[in-house]
Protein backbone atom coordinates (compact mmCIF):
# COMPACT_ATOMS: atom_id res chain seq x y z
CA UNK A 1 -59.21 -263.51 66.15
CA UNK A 2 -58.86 -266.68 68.00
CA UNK A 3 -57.62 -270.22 67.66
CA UNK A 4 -54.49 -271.68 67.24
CA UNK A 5 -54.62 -273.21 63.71
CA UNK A 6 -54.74 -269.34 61.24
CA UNK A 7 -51.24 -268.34 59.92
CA UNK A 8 -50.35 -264.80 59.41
CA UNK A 9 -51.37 -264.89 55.84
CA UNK A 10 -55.01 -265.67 56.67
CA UNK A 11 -55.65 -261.58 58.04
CA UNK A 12 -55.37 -259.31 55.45
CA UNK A 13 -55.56 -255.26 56.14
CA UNK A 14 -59.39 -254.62 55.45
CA UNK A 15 -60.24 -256.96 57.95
CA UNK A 16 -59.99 -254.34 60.71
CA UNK A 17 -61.48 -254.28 63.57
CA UNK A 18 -60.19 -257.48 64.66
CA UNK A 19 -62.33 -260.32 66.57
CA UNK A 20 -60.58 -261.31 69.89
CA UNK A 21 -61.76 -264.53 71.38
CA UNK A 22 -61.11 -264.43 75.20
CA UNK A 23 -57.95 -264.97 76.50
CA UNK A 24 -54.40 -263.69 75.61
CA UNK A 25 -51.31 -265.20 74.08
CA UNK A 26 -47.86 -264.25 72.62
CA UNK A 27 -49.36 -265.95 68.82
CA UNK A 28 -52.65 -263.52 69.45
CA UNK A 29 -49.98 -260.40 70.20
CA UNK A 30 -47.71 -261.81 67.39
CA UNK A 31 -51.08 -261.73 64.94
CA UNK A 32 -51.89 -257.95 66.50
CA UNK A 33 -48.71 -256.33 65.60
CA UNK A 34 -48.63 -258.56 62.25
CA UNK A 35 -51.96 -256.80 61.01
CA UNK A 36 -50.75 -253.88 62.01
CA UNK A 37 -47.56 -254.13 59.77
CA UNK A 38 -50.18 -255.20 56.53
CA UNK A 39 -52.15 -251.86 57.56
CA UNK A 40 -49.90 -249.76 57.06
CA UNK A 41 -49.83 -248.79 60.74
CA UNK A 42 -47.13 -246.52 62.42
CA UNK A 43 -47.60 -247.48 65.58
CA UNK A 44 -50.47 -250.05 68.04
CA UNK A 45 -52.22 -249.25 71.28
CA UNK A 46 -52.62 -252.12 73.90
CA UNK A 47 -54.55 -250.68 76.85
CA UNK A 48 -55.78 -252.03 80.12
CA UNK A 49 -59.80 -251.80 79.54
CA UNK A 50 -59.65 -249.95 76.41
CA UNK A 51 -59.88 -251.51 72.52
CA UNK A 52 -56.53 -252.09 70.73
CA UNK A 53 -55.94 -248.93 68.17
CA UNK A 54 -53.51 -248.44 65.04
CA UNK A 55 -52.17 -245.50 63.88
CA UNK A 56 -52.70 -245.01 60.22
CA UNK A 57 -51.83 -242.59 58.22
CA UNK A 58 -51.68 -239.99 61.64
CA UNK A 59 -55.18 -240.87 62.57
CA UNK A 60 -56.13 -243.45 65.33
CA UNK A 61 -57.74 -246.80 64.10
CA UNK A 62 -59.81 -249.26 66.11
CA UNK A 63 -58.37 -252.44 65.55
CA UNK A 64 -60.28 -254.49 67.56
CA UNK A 65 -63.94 -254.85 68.43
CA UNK A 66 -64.14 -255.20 72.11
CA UNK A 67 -61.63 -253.74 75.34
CA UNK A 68 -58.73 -255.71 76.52
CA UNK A 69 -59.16 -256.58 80.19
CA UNK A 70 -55.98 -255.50 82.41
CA UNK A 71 -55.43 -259.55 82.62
CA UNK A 72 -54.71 -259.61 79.18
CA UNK A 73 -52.34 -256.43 78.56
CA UNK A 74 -50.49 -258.23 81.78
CA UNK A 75 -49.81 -260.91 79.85
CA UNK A 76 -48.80 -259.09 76.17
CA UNK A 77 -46.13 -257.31 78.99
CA UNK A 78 -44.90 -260.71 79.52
CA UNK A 79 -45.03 -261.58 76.38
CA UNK A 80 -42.99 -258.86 75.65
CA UNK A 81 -40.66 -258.16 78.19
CA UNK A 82 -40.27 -261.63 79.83
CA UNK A 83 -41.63 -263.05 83.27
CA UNK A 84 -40.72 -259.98 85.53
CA UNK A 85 -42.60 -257.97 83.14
CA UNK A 86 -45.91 -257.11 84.61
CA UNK A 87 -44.39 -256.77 88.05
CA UNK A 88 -41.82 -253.72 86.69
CA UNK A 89 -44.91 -251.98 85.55
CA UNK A 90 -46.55 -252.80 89.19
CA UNK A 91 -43.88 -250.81 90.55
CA UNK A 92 -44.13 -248.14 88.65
CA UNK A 93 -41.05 -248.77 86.30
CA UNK A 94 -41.29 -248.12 82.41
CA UNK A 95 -39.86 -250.47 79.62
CA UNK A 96 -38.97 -249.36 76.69
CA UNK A 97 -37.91 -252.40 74.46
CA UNK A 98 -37.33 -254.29 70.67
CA UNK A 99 -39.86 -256.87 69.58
CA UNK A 100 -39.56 -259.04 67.14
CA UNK A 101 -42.31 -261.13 64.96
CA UNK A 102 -41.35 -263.81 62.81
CA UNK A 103 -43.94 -264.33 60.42
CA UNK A 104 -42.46 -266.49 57.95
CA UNK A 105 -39.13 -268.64 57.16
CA UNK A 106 -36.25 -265.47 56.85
CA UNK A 107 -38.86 -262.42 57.77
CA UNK A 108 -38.30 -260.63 60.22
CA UNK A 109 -40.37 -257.65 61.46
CA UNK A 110 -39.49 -255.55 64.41
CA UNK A 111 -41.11 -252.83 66.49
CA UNK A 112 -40.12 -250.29 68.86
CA UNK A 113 -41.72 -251.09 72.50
CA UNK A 114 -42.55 -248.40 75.68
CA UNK A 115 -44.55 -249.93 78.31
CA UNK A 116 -45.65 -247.63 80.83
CA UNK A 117 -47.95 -247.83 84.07
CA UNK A 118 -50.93 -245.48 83.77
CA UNK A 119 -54.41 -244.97 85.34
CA UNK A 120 -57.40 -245.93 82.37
CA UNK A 121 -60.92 -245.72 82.79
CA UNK A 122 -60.71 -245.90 86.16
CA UNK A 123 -58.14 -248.52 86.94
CA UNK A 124 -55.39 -246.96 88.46
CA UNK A 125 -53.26 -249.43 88.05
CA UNK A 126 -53.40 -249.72 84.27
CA UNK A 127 -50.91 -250.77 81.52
CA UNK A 128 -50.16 -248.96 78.27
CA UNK A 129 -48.48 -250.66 75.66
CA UNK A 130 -47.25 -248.52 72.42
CA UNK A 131 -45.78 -250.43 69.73
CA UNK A 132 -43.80 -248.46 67.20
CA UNK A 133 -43.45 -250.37 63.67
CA UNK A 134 -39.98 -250.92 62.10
CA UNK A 135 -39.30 -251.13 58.67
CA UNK A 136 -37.25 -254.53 57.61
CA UNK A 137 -34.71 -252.34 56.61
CA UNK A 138 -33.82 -248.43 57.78
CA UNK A 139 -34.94 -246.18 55.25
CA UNK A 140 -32.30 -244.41 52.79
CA UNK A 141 -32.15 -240.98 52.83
CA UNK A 142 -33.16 -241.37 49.25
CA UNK A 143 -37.12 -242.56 50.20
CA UNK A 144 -37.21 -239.70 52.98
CA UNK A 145 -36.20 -236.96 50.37
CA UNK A 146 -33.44 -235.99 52.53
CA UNK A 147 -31.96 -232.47 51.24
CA UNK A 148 -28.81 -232.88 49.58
CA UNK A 149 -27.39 -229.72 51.76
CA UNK A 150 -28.08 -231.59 54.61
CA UNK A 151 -26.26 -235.10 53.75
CA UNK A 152 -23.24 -232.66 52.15
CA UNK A 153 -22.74 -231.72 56.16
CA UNK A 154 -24.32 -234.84 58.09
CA UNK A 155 -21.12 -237.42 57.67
CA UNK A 156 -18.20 -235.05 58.24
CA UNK A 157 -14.60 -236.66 59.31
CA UNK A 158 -15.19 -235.35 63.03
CA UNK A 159 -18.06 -233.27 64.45
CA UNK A 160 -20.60 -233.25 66.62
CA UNK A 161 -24.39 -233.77 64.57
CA UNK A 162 -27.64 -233.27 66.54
CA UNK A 163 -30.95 -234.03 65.22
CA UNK A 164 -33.66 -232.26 67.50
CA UNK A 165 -37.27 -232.30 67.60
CA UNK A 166 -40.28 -233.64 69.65
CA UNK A 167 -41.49 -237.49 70.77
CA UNK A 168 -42.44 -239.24 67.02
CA UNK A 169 -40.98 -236.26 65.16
CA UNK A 170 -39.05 -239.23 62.39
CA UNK A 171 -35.35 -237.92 64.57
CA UNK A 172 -34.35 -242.15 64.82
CA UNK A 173 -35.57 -242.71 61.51
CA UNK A 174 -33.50 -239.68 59.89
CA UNK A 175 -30.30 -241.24 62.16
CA UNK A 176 -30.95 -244.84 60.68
CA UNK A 177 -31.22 -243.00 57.19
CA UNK A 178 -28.02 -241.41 57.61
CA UNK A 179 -26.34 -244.19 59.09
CA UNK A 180 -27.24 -246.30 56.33
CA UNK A 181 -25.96 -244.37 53.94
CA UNK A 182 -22.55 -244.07 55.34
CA UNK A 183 -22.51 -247.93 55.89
CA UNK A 184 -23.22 -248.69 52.12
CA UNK A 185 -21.24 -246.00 50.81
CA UNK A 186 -19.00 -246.89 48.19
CA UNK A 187 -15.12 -246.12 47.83
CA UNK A 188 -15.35 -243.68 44.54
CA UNK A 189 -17.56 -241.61 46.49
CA UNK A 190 -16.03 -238.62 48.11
CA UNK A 191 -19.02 -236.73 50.50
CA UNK A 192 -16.53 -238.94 53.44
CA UNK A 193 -14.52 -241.54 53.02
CA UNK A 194 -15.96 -244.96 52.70
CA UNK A 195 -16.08 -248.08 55.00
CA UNK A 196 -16.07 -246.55 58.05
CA UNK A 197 -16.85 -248.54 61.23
CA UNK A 198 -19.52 -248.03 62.90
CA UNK A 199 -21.18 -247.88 66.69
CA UNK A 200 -24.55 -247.42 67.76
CA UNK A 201 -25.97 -246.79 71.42
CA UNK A 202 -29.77 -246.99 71.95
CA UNK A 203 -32.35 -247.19 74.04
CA UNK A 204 -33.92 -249.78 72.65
CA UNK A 205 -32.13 -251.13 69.54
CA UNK A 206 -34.76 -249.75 66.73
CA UNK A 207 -33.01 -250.17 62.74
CA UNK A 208 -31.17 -252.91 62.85
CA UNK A 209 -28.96 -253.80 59.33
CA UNK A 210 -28.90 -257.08 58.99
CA UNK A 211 -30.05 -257.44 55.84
CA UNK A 212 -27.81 -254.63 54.35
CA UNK A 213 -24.51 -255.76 52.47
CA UNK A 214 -21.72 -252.88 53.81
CA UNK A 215 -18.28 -251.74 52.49
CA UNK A 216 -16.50 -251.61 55.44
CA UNK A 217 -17.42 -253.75 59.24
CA UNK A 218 -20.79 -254.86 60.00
CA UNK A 219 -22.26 -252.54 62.29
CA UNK A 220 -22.65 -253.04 66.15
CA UNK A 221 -25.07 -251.93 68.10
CA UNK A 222 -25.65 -251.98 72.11
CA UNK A 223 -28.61 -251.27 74.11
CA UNK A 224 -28.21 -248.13 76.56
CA UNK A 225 -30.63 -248.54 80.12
CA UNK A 226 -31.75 -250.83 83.12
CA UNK A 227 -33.25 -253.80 82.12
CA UNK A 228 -31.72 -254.47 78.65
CA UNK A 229 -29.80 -257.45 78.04
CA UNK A 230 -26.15 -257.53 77.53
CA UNK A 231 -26.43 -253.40 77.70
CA UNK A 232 -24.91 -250.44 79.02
CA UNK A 233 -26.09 -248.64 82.58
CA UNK A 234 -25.70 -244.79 81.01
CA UNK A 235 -25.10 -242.37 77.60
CA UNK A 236 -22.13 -241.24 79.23
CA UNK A 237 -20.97 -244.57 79.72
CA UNK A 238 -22.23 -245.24 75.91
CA UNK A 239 -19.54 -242.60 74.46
CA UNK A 240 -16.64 -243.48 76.50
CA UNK A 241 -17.08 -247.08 75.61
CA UNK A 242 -17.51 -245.84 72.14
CA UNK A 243 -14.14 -243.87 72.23
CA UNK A 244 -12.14 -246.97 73.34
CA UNK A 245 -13.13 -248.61 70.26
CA UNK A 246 -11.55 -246.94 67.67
CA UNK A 247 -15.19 -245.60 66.08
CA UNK A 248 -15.59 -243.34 63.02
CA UNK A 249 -19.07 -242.88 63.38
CA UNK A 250 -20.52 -242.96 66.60
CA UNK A 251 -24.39 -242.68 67.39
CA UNK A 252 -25.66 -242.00 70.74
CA UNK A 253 -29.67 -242.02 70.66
CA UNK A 254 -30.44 -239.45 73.49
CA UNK A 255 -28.23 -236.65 74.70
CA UNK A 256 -30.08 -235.37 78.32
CA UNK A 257 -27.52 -234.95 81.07
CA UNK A 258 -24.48 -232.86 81.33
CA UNK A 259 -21.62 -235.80 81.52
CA UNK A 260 -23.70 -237.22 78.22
CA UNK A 261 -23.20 -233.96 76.39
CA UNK A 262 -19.60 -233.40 77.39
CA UNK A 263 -18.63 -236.60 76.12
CA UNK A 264 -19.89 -236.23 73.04
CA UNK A 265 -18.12 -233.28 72.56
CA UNK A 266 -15.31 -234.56 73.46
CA UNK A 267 -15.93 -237.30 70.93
CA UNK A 268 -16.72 -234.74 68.53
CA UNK A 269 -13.38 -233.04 69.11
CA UNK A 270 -11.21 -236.31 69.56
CA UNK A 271 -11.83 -237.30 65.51
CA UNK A 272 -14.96 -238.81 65.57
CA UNK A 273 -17.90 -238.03 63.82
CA UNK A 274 -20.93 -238.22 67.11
CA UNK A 275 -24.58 -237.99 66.19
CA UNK A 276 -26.86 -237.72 68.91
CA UNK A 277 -30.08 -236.05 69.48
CA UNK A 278 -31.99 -233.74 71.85
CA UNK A 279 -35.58 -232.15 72.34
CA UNK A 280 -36.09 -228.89 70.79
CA UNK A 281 -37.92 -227.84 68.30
CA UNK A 282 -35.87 -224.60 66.75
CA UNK A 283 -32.24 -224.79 65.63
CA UNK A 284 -31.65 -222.00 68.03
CA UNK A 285 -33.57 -223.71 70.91
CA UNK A 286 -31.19 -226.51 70.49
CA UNK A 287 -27.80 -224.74 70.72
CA UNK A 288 -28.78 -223.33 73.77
CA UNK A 289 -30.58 -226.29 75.14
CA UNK A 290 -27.14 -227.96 74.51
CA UNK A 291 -25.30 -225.10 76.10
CA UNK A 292 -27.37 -225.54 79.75
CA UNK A 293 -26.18 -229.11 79.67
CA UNK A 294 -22.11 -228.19 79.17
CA UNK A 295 -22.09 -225.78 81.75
CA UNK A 296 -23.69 -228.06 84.01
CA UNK A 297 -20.77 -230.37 84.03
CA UNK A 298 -18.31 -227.61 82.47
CA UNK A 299 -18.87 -224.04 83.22
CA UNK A 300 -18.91 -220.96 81.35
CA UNK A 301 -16.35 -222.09 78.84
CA UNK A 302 -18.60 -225.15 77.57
CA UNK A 303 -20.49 -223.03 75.00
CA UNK A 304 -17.35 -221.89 73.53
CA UNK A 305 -16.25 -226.06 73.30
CA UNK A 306 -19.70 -226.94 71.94
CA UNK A 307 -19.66 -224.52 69.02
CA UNK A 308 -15.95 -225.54 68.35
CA UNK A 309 -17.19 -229.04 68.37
CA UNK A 310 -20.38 -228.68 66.45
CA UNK A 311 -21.32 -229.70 62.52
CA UNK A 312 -24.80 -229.41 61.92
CA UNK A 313 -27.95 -228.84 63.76
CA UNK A 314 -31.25 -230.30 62.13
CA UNK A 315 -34.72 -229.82 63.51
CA UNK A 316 -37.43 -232.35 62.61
CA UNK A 317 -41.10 -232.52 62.60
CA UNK A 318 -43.63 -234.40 60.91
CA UNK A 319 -46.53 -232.96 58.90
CA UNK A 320 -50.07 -234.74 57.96
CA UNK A 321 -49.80 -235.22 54.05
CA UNK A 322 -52.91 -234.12 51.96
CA UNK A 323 -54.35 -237.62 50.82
CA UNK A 324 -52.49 -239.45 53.86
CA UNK A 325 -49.21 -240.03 55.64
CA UNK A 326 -47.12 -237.62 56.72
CA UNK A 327 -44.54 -235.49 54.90
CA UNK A 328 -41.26 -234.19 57.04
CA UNK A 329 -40.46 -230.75 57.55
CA UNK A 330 -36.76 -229.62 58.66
CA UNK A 331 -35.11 -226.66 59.71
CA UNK A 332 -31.28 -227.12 59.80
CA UNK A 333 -27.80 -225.35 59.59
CA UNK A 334 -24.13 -226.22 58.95
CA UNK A 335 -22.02 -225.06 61.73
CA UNK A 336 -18.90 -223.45 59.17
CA UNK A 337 -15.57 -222.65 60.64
CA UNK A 338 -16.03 -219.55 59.56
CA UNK A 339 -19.33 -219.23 61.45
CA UNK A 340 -17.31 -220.76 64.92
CA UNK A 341 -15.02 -218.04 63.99
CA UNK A 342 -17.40 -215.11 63.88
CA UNK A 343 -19.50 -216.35 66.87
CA UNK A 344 -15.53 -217.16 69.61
CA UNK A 345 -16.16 -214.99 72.30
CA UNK A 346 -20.00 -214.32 71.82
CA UNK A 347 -22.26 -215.26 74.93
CA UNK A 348 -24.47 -218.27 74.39
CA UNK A 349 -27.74 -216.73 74.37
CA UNK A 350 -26.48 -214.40 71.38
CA UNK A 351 -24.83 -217.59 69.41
CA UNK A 352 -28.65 -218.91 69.52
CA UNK A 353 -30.21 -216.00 68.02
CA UNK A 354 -27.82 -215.72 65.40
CA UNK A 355 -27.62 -219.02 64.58
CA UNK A 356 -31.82 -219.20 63.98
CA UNK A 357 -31.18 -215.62 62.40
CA UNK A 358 -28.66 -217.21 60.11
CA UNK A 359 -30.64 -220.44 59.30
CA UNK A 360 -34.04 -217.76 57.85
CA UNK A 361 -31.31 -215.96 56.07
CA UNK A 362 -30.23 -218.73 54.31
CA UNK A 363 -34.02 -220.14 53.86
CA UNK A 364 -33.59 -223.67 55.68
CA UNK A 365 -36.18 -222.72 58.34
CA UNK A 366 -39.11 -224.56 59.64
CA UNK A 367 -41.09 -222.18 58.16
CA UNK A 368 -39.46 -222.60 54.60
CA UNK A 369 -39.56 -226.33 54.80
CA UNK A 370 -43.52 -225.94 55.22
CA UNK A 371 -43.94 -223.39 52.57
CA UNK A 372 -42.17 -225.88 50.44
CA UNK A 373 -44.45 -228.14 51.47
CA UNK A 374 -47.28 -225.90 50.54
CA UNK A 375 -46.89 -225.25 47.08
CA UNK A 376 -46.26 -228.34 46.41
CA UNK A 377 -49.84 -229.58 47.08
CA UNK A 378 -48.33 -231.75 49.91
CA UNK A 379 -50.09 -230.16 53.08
CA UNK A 380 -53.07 -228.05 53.89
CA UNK A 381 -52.34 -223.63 54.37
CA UNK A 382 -53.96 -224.76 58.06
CA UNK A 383 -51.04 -227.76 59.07
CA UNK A 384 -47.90 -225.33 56.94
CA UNK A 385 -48.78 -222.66 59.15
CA UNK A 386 -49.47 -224.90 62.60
CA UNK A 387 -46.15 -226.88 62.55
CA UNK A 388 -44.32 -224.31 61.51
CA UNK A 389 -45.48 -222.25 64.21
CA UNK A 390 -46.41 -218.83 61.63
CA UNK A 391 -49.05 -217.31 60.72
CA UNK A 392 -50.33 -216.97 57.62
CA UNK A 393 -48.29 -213.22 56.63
CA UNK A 394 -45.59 -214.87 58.39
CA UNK A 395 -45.51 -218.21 55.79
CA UNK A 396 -46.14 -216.31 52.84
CA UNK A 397 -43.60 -213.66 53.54
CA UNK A 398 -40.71 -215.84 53.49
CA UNK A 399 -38.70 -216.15 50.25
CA UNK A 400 -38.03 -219.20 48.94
CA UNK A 401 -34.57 -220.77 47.68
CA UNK A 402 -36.00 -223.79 46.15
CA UNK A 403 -32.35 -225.41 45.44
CA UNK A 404 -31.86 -226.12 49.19
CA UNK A 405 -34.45 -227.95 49.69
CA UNK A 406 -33.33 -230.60 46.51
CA UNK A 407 -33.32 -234.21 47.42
CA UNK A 408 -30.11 -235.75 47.38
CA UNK A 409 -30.37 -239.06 44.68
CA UNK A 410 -29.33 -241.85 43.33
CA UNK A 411 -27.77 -239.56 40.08
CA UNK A 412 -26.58 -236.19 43.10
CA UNK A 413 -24.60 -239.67 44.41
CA UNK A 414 -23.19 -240.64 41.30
CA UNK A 415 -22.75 -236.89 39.93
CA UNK A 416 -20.01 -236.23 42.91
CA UNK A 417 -18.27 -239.87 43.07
C-alpha cells in the first residue's frame, strides 16, 4: 500500500495482507482503518515492531505483510491524537480517543481509539494502538435482538440502569442501542414518554447520531477526561453538570469512584433516568460492586439508597457464533418496588445473593442466555458452558422460559403503541 494517487475504493476486503511501502502518513492510516471497515473488522492493531492485525469475526487477522517500525506507529499517534501525541505516550500517559475517516463526499466512519505505552519485542518503549470500529449509525436494539423484558425496564421515568460486564463485552454498544431507541421513539408509543432530551458523557465520544432524525432535541454529547477537547475533568463532574441541565435521560459511560456513583444515584432519585456502567460480570457481583463504591463516599446507609434508586441491572458478554461473529449473552433483572421493599433493611452482601438467586429463578441468567444460545445452533456446548461459567450438568440443568428471552420488534413496538 503506497503512493499517493489510490482512492479508498481501489482496496477491496480480500486483498488482505496489505503491502506497506516505507514510510507513514495520516492517508496510509486513513487507508488502514478504511480496509478494515470493508473487512468486516471489529477492531485494528498498530504496534511498534509488530505487523498491523484485524479482528474478524473474534479471530486476529494479519493485515499487513511486514512490522511497523516504532517511527511509524509514532507518527499514526500523531496522526491521531495531534502533535503532542507521541510525547504523552513517552511519558507514560494513555489516550483514549474518536477518529474519524472520511472516505467519500457525506461518509463518515468513526472508530474508537486507546493508545497506550507498552514494551514489544523488546522495545521498551513501544506504542500500541487499538482501533475499535464504529458503525455509521448506533445499532437499534432491534439488530442486537435485545429482549423485549429488558427494553420494558431499560427507559423508565427515573432510575438508576447499569449495564456491567468485562473490556469488549458490546456494554457501549447496548447503551447506544438503547439510547437510540428512546431518541427516535415516537409519541403513540407508551414503554416512556417520547421526545425526551438527552445527555451523554464519555470517554471518548463512540455512537454519535448525526445521521438519525429524532422526536424530541438533538442529542448532546461531551467528552469526560484529560486531554479531550472542549471536555469535562471527571464522571462526577459529568452528572452534576448533567443535573443542571434539565436531562431526562442521562448517560454516564463509566461509573468507578465513590463521588461518581453517588451522583448518579442521586440523579437516579432526583427524576432522571441515569445509565451508567461498571465491571462485573454477575448481576449479583454488580450490586455489591456498586455498594463498595456508596459507602466509600456514603456509609452504611448507601446500599439502602442504591437499591431505592436502582431499575435494572444487565450483565453482558459476548459469545463466538458457530459460522462467525459473535452472538451476545445477558443476564439481567428488574429492580421492582416490591423487590426494594422485600430487600429495606437487608445487609448488602444478602441483597446480592438474592438478587442473582432471584434473576436463576426467573431464568434471565448468564447461564440461560447461553443455553438459549445452544439450542439454537448459535454456539458450540464448549463456548455455552465457558462464558457462562457452568459446567456441562450445570447448563443442561437449568429450565428454560423461552418467552423472556423474545426480541423486542418492529411489530412488539407497534403491538403496545
Amino acid at each position: 500500500m503506497g503512493g499517493g494517487s489510490m482512492s479508498f475504493s481501489d482496496r477491496k476486503p480480500e486483498n488482505l495482507p496489505l503491502v506497506l511501502s516505507p514510510g507513514f502518513s495520516r492517508e496510509q492510516l486513513d487507508r488502514i482503518l478504511y480496509e478494515a471497515y470493508l473487512s468486516g473488522a471489529s477492531d485494528v492493531s498498530l504496534q511498534s515492531e509488530d505487523v498491523c492485525c484485524f479482528m474478524i469475526s473474534g479471530k486476529q487477522t494479519k493485515a499487513t505483510e511486514r512490522t511497523l517500525q516504532h517511527g511509524e506507529v509514532s507518527l499514526a499517534t500523531n496522526a491521531i491524537y495531534g502533535p503532542n501525541g507521541s510525547s504523552m505516550i513517552t511519558q507514560g500517559q494513555p489516550i483514549d480517543k474518536r477518529y474519524e475517516i472520511k472516505p467519500a463526499r457525506g461518509i463518515k466512519i468513526g472508530f474508537r481509539v486507546n493508545i497506550t505505552p507498552a514494551r514489544i519485542d523488546g522495545n521498551e518503549r513501544g506504542i500500541s494502538i487499538t482501533c475499535r470500529v464504529l458503525p455509521q449509525n448506533p445499532p437499534t436494539i432491534f439488530s442486537q435482538k435485545v429482549p423485549s423484558d429488558i427494553v420494558m425496564h431499560a427507559l423508565p421515568k427515573n432510575g438508576l440502569i447499569a449495564v456491567s460486564g468485562v473490556t469488549s463485552s458490546g456494554k457501549s454498544t447496548l447503551l447506544a442501542g438503547l439510547i437510540r431507541y428512546a431518541y427516535e421513539l415516537k409519541e403513540s408509543n407508551v414503554v416512556t414518554s417520547a421526545g425526551r432530551k438527552i445527555g451523554t458523557y464519555e470517554s471518548p465520544v463512540e455512537y454519535v447520531y448525526d445521521g438519525i432524525d429524532p422526536i424530541g432535541p438533538r442529542i448532546s454529547q461531551t467528552s469526560v477526561g484529560a486531554g479531550e477537547d472542549g471536555g469535562l475533568s471527571s464522571w462526577s463532574e459529568a452528572v452534576k453538570t448533567a443535573m443542571r441541565r434539565a436531562l431526562s435521560i442521562i448517560l454516564i459511560g463509566e461509573c468507578r469512584d465513590s463521588e461518581t456513583m453517588n451522583e448518579c444515584i442521586s440523579a437516579a432519585l432526583t427524576g432522571h433516568c441515569t445509565l451508567t456502567t461498571v465491571h462485573a460480570n454477575r448481576v449479583g457481583v454488580a450490586f455489591r460492586r456498586m455498594v463498595s463504591m456508596a459507602e466509600a463516599g456514603e456509609g452504611a446507609a448507601a446500599g439502602e439508597k442504591l437499591l431505592g434508586s436502582l431499575s435494572m441491572i444487565i450483565v453482558q458478554t459476548l459469545s463466538p457464533r458457530i459460522g462467525g461473529g459473535r452472538v451476545a449473552f445477558r443476564e439481567w433483572i428488574p429492580i421492582t418496588q416490591t423487590m426494594q421493599d422485600k430487600f429495606f433493611g437487608i445487609p448488602p452482601a444478602q441483597v446480592a445473593f438474592e438478587i442473582q438467586k432471584e434473576t436463576i429463578r426467573r431464568g434471565s441468567s448468564m447461564g440461560h442466555s447461553a443455553l438459549m444460545a445452544y439450542q439454537r445452533k448459535d454456539v458450540s456446548l464448549i463456548d455455552a458452558c465457558a462464558y457462562s461459567g457452568l459446567t456441562k450438568p450445570e447448563l443442561f440443568a437449568l429450565e428454560l422460559n423461552e418467552a423472556i428471552f423474545e426480541p423486542f420488534t418492529e411489530e412488539t413496538l407497534n403491538a403496545i403503541a
